[in-house]
N, C-alpha and C. Protein backbone atom coordinates (compact mmCIF):
# COMPACT_ATOMS: atom_id res chain seq x y z
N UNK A 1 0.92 22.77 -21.23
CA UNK A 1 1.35 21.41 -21.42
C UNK A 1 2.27 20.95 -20.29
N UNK A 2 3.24 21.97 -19.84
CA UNK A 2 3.87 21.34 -18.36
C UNK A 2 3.14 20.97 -17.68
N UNK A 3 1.96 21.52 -17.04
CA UNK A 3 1.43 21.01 -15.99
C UNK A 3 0.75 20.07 -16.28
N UNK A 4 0.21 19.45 -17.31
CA UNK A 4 -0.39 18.06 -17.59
C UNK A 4 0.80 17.02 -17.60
N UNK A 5 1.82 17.59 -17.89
CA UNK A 5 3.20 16.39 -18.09
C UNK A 5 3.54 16.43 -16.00
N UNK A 6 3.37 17.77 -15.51
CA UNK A 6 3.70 17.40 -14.54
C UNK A 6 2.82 16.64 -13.39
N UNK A 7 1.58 16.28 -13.83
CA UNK A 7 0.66 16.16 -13.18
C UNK A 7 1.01 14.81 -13.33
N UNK A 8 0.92 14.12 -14.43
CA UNK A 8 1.10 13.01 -15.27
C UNK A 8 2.28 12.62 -14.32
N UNK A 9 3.24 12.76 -14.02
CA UNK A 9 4.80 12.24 -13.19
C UNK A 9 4.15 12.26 -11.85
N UNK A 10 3.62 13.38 -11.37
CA UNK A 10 3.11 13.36 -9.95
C UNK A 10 2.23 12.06 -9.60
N UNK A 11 0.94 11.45 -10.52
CA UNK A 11 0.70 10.57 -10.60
C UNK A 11 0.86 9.37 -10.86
N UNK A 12 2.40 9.18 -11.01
CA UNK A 12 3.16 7.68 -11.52
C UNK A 12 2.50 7.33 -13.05
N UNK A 13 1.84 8.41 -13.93
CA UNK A 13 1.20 8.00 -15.28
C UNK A 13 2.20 8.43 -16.15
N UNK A 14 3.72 8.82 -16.11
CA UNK A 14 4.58 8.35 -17.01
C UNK A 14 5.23 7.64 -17.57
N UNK A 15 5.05 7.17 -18.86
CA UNK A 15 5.90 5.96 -19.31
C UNK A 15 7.04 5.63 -18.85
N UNK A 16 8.21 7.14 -18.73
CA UNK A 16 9.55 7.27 -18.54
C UNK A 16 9.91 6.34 -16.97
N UNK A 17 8.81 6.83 -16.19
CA UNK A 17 8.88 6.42 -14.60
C UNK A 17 8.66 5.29 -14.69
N UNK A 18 8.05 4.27 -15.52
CA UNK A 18 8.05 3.04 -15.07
C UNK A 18 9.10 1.90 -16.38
N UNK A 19 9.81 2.71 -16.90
CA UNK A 19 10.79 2.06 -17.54
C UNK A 19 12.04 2.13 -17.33
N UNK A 20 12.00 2.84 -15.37
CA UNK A 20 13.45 2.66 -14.72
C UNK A 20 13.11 1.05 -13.86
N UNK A 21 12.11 0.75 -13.91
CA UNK A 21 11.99 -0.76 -12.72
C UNK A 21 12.45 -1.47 -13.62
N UNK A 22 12.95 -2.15 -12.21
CA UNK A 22 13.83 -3.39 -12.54
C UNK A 22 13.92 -4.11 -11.68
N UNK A 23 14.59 -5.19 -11.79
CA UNK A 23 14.94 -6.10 -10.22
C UNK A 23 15.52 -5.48 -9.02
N UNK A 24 16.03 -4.39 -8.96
CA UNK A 24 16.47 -3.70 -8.09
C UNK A 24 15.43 -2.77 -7.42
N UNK A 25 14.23 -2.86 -7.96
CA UNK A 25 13.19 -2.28 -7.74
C UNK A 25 12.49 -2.68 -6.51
N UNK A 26 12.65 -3.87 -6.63
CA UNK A 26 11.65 -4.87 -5.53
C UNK A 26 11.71 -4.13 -4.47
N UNK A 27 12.69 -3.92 -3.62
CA UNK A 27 12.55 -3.47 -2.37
C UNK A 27 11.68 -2.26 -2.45
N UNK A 28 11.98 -1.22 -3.03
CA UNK A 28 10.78 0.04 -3.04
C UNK A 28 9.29 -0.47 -3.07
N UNK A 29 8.90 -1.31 -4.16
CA UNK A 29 8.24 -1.49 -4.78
C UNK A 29 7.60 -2.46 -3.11
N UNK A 30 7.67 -3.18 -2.67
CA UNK A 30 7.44 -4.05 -1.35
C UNK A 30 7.41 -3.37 -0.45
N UNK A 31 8.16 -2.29 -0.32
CA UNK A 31 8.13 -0.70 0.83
C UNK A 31 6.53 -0.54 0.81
N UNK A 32 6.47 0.31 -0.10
CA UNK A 32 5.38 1.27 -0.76
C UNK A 32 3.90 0.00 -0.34
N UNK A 33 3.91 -1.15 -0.76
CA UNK A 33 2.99 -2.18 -0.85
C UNK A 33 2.75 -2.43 0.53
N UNK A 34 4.08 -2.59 1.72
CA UNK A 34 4.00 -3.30 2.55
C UNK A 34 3.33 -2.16 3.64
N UNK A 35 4.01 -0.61 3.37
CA UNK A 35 3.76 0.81 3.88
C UNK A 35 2.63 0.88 4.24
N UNK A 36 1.82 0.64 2.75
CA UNK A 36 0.21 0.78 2.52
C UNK A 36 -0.49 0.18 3.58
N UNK A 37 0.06 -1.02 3.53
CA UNK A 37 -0.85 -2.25 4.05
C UNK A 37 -0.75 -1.84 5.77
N UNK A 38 1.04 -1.71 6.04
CA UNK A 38 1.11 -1.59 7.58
C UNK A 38 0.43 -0.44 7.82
N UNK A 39 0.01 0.78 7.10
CA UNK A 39 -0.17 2.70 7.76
C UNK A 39 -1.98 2.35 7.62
N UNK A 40 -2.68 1.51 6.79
CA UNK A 40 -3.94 1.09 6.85
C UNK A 40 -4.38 0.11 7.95
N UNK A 41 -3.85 -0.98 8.64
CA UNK A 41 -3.76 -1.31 9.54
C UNK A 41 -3.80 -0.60 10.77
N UNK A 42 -2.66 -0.04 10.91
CA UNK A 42 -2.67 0.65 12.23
C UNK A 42 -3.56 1.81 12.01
N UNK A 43 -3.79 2.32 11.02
CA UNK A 43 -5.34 3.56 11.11
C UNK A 43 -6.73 2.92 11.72
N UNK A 44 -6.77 1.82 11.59
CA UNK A 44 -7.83 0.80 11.93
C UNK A 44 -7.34 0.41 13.58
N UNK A 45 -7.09 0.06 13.61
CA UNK A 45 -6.57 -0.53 15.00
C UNK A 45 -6.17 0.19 16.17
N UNK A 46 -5.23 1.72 15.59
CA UNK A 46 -4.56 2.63 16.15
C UNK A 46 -3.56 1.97 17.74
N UNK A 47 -3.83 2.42 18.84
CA UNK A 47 -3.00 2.34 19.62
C UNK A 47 -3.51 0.34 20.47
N UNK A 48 -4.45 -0.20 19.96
CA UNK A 48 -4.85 -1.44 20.49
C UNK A 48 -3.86 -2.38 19.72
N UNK A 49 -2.53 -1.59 19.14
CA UNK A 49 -1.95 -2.64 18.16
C UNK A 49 -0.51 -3.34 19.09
N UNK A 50 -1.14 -2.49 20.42
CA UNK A 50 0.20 -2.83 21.49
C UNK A 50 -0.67 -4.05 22.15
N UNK A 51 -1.65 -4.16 22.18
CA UNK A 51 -2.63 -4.83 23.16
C UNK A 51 -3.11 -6.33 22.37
N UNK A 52 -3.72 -6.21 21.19
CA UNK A 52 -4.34 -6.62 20.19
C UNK A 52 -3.29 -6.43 18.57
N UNK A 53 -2.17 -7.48 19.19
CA UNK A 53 -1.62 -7.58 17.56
C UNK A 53 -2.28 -8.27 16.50
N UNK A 54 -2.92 -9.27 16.98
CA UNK A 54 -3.45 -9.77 15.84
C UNK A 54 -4.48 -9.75 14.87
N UNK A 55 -5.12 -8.33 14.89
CA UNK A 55 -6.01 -8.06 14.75
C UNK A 55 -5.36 -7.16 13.38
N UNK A 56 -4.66 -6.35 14.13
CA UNK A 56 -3.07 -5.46 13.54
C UNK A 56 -2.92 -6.08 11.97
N UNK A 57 -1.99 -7.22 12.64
CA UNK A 57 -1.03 -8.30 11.82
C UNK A 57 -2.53 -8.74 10.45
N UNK A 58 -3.25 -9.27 11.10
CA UNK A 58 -4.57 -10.07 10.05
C UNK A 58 -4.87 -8.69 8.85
N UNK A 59 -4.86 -7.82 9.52
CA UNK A 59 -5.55 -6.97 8.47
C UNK A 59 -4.22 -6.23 7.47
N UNK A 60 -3.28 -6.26 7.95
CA UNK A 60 -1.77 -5.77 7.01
C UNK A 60 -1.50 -6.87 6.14
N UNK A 61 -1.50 -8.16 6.91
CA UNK A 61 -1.48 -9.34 6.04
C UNK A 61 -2.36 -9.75 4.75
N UNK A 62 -3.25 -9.00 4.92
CA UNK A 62 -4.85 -9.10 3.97
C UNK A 62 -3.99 -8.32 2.41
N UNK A 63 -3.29 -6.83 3.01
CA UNK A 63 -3.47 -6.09 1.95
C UNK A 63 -1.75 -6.56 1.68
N UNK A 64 -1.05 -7.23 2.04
CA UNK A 64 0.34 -7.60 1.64
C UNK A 64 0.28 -8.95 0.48
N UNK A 65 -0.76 -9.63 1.02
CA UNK A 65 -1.27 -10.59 0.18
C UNK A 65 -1.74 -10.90 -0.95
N UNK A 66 -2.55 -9.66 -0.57
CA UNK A 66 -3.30 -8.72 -2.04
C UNK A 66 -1.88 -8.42 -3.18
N UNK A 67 -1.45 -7.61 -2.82
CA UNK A 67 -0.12 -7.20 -3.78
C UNK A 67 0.72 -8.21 -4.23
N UNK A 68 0.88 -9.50 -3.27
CA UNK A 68 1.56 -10.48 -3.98
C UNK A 68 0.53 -11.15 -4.98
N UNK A 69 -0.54 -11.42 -5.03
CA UNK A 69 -1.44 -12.09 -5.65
C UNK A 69 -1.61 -11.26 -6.58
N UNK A 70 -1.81 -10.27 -6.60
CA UNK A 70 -1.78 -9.08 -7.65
C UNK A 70 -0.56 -9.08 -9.25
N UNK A 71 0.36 -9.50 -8.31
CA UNK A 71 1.38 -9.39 -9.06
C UNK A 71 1.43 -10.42 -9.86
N UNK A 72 1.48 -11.60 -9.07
CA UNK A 72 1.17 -13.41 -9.50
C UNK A 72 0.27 -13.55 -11.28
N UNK A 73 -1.28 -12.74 -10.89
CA UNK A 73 -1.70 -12.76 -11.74
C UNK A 73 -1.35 -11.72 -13.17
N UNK A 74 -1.11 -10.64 -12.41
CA UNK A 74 -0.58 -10.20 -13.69
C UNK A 74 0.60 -10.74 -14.71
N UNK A 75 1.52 -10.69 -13.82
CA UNK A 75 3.04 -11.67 -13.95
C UNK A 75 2.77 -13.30 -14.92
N UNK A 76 1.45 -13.75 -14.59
CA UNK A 76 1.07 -14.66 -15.54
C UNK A 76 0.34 -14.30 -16.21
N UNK A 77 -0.28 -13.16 -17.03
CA UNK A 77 -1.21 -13.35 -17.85
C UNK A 77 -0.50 -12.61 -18.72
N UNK A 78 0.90 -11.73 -18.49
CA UNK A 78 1.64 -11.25 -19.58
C UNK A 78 3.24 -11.89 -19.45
N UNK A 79 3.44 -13.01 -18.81
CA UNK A 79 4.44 -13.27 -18.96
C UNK A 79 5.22 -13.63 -20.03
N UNK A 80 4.59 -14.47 -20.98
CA UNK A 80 4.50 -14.85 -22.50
C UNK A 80 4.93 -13.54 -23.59
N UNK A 81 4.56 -12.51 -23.29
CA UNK A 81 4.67 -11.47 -23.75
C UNK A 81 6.62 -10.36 -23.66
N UNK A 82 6.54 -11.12 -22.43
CA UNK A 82 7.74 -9.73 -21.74
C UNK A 82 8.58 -11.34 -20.91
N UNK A 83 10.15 -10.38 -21.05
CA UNK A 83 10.93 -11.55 -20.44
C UNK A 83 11.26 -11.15 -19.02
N UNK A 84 10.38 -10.51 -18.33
CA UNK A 84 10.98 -9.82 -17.12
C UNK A 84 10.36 -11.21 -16.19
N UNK A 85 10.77 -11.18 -15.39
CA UNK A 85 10.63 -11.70 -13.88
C UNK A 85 9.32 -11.21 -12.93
N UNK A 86 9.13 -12.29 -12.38
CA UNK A 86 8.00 -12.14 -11.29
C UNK A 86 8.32 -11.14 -10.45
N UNK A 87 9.76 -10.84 -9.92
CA UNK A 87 10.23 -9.78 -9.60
C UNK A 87 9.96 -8.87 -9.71
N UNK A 88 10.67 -8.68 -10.73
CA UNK A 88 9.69 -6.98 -11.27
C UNK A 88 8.07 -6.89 -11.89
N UNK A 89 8.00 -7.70 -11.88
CA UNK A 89 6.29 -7.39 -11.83
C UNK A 89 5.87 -7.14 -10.69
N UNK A 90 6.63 -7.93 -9.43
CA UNK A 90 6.22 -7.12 -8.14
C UNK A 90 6.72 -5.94 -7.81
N UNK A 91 7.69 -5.70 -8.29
CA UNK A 91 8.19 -4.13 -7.95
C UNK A 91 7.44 -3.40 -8.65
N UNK A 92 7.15 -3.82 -9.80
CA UNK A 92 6.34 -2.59 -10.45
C UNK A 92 4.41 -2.65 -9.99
N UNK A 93 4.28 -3.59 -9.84
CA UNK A 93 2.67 -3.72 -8.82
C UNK A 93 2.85 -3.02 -7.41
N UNK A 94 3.71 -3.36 -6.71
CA UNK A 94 4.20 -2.36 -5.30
C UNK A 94 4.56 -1.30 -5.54
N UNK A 95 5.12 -0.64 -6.84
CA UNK A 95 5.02 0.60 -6.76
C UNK A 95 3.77 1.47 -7.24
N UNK A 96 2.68 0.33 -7.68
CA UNK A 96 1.23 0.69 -8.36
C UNK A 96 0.83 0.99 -6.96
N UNK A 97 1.12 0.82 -5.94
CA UNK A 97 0.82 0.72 -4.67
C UNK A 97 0.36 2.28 -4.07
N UNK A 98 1.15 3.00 -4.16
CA UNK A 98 1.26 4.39 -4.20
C UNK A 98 0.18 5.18 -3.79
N UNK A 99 -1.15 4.92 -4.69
CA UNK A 99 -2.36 5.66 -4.68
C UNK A 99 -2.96 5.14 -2.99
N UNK A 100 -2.73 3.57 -2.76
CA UNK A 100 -2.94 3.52 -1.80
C UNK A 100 -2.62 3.79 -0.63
N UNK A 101 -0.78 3.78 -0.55
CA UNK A 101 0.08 4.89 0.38
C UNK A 101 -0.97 6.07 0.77
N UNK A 102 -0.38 6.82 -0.32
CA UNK A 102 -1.54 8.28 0.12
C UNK A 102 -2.84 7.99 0.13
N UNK A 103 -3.84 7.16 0.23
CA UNK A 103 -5.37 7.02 0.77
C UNK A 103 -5.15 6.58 2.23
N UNK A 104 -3.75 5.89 2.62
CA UNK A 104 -3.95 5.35 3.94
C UNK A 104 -3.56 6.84 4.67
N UNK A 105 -2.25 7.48 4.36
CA UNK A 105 -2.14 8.91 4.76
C UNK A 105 -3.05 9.69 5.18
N UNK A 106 -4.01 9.96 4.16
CA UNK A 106 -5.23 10.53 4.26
C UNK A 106 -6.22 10.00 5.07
N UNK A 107 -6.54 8.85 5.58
CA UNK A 107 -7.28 8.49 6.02
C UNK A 107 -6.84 8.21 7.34
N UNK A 108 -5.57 7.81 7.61
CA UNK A 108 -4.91 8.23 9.07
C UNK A 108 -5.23 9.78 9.96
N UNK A 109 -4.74 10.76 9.15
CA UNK A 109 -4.95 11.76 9.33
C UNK A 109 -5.94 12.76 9.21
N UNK A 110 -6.73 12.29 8.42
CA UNK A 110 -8.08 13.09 8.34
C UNK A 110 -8.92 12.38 9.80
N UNK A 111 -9.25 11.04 9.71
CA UNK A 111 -10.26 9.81 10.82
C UNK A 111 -9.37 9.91 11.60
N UNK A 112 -8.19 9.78 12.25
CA UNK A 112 -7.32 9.71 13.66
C UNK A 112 -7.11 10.94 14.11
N UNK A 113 -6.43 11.79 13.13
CA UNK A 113 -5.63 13.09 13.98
C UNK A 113 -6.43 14.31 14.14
N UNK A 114 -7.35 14.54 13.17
CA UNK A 114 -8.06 15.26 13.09
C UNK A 114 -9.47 15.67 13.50
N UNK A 115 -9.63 13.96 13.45
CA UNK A 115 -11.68 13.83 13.67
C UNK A 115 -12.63 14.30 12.41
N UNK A 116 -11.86 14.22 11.25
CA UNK A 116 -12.75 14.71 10.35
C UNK A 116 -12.99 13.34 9.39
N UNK A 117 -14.35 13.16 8.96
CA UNK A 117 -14.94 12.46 8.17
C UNK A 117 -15.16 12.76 6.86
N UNK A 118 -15.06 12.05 5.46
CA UNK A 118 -15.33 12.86 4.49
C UNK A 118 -14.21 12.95 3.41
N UNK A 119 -12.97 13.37 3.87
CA UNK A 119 -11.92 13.97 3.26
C UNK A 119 -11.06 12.09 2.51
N UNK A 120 -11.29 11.13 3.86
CA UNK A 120 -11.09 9.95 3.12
C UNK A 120 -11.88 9.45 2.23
N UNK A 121 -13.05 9.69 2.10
CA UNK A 121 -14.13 8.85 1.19
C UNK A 121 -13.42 9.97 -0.20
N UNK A 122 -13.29 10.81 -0.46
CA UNK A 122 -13.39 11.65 -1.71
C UNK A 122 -12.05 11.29 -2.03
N UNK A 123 -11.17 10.65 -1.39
CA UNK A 123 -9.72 10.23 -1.69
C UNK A 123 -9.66 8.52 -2.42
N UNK A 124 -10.62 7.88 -1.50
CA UNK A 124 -11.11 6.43 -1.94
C UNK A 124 -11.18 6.27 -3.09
N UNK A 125 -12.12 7.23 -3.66
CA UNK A 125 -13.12 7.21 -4.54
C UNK A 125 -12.32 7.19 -5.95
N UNK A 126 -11.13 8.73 -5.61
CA UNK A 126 -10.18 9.08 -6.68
C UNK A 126 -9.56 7.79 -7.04
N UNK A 127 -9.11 7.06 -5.63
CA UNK A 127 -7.40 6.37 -5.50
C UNK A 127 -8.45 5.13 -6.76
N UNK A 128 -9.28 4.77 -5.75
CA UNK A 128 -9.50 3.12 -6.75
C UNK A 128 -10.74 2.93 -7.81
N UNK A 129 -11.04 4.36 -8.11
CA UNK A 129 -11.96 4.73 -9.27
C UNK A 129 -10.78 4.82 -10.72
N UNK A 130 -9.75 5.57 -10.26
CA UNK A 130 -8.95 5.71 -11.01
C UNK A 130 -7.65 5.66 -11.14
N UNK A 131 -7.22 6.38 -9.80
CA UNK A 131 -5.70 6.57 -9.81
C UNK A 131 -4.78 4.87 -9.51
N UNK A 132 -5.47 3.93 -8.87
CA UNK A 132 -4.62 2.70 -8.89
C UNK A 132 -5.03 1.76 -10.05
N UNK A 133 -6.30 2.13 -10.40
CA UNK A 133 -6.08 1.04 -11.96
C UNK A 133 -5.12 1.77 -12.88
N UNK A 134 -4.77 2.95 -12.98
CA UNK A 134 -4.44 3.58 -14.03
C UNK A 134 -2.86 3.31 -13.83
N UNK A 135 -2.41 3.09 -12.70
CA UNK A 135 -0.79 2.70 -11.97
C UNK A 135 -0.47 1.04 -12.52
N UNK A 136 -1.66 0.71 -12.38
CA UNK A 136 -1.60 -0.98 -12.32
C UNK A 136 -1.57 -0.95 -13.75
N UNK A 137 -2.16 -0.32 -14.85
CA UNK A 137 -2.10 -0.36 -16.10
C UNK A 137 -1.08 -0.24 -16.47
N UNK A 138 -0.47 0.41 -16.20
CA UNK A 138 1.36 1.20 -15.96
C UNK A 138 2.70 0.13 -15.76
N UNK A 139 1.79 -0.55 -14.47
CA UNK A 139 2.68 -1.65 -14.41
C UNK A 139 2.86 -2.82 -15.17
N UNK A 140 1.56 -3.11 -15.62
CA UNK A 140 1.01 -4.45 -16.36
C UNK A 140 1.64 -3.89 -18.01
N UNK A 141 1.49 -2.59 -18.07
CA UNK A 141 2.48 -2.18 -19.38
C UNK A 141 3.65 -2.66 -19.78
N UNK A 142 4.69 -2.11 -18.31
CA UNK A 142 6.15 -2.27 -17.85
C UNK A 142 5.90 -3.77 -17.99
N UNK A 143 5.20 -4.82 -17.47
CA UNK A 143 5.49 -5.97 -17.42
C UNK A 143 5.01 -6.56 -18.85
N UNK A 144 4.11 -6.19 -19.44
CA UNK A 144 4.05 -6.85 -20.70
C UNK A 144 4.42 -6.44 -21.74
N UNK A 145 5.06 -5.43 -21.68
CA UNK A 145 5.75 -4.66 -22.87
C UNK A 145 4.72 -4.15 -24.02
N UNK A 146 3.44 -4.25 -23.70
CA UNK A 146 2.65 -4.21 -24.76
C UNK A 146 1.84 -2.80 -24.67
N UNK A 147 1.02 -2.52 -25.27
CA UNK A 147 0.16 -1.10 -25.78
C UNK A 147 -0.57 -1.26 -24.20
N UNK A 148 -1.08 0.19 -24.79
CA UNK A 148 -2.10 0.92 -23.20
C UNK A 148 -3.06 0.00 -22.94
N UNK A 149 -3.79 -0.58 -24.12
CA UNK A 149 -5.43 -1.11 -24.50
C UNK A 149 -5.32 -2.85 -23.75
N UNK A 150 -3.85 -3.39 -24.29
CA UNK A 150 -3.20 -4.67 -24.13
C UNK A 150 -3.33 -4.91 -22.32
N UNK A 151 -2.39 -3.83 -21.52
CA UNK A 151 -1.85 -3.62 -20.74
C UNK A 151 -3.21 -3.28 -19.43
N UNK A 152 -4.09 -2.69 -20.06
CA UNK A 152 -5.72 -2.45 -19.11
C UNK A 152 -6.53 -3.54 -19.34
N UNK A 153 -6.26 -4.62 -20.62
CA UNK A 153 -6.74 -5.51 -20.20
C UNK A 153 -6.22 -6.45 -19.80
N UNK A 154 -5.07 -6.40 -19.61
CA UNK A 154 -4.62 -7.84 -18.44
C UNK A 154 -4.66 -7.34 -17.26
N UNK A 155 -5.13 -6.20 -16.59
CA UNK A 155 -5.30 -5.65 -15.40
C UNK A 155 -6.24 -5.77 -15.01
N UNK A 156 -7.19 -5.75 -15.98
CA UNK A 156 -8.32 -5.34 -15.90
C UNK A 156 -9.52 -6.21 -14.39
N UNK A 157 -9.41 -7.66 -14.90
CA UNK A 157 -9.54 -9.21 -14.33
C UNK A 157 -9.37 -8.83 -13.09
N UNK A 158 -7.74 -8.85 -13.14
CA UNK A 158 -6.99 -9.06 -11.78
C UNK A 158 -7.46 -7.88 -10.68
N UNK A 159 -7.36 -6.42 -11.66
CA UNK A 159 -8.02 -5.85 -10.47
C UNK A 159 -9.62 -5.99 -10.15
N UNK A 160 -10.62 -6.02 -10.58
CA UNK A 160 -11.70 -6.53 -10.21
C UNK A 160 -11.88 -7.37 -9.16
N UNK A 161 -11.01 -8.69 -9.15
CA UNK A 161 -10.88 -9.63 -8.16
C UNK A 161 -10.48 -9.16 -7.16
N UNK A 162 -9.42 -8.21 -7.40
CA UNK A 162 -8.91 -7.71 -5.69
C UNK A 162 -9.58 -7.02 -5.24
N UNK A 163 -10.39 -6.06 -6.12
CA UNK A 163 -11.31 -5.06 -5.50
C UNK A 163 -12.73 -5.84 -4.67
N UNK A 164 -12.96 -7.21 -5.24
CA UNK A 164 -14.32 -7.95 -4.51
C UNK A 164 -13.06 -8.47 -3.44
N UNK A 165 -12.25 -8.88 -3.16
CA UNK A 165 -11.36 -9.67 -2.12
C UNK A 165 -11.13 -8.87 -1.26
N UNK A 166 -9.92 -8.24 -1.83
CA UNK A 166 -9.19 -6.66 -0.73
C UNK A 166 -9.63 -5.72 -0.41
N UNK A 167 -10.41 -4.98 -1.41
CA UNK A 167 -10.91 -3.75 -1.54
C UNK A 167 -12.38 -4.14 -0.66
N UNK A 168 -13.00 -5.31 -0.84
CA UNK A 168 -14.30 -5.38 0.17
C UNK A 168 -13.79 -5.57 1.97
N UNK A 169 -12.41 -6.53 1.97
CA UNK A 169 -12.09 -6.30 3.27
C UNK A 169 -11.86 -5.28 3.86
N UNK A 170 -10.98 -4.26 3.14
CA UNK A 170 -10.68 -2.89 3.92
C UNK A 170 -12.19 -1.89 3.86
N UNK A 171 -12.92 -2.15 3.37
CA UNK A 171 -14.14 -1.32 3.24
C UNK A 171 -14.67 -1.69 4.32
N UNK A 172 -15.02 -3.14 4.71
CA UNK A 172 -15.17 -3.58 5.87
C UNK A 172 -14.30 -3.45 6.97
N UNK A 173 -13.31 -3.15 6.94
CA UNK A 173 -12.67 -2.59 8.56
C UNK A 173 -12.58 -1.27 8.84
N UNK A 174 -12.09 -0.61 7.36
CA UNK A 174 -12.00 0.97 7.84
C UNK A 174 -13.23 1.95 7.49
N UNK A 175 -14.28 1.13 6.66
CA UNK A 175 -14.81 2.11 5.61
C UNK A 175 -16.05 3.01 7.21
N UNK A 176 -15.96 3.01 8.27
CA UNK A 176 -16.62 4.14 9.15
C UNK A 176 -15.60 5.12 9.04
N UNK A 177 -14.28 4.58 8.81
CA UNK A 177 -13.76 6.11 9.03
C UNK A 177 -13.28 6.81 7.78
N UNK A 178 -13.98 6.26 6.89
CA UNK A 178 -13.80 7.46 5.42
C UNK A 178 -14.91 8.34 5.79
């Protein structure tokens, strides 16, 4: 049973972990979001980001955008529900962020440093098959105060949309080097 509880924390799928956010959160929570977006960018772009910023900038901006819009919608479809702030619905959506942190990691370092192909696609697959709806459920929890079932379906929408929006743009810039 430890190691399912610890697996469970390792993956941001504890209740306990997302009932420390708060407004003080934001900044992590915008780190982690903004991290994602900038360490996916420059995996795409790599060293042309001295030459060719805007290419850089357009595609970080895509997935920074994403997370605010992310939040927007969730933040309204359980606001009625929970008295928290748009705030922390973004801190707690930026810290849903996470799965994507480590896919950009992985995909920096497997496609840039390494030359190996492969190791990002089987990370993809995990992060937004499962591991970031299941964060975003987490968050949309924290923000609506409501049950698991409640909480996956006000996510549910919102992530779909980002996944045809965001998730088709970055497939389209980086997806040769998964």
């Amino acid at each position: 049973m430890d190691a399912l509880t610890a697996g469970r924390r390792a993956l941001r799928l504890h209740e306990g972990q997302w009932d420390r956010v708060d407004p003080g959160s934001l900044v992590a929570g915008a780190g982690v979001a903004v991290g994602a977006s900038l360490l996916l960018a420059l995996t795409r772009v790599g060293g042309l980001v001295v030459t060719e910023p805007r290419a850089f900038l357009r595609l970080a901006l895509v997935g920074i955008w994403g997370w605010l819009g992310l939040a927007a919608v969730i933040w309204a479809l359980s606001r009625g529900r929970s008295g928290d702030t748009l705030g922390v619905t973004a801190a707690a959506v930026g810290l849903a962020h996470t799965p994507v942190l480590v896919l950009a990691l992985v995909v920096f370092t497997a496609a840039n440093l390494l030359q190996q192909l492969g190791p990002g696609l089987v990370v993809a697959w995990f992060v937004f098959a499962f591991w970031f709806p299941a964060n975003l459920t987490m968050a949309a929890q924290r923000s609506a105060n409501a049950s698991l079932l409640r909480a996956f379906a006000t996510m549910a929408v919102p992530y779909a949309i980002w996944l045809v929006v965001v998730g088709q743009h970055l497939l389209d810039r980086i997806g040769h080097l998964l």
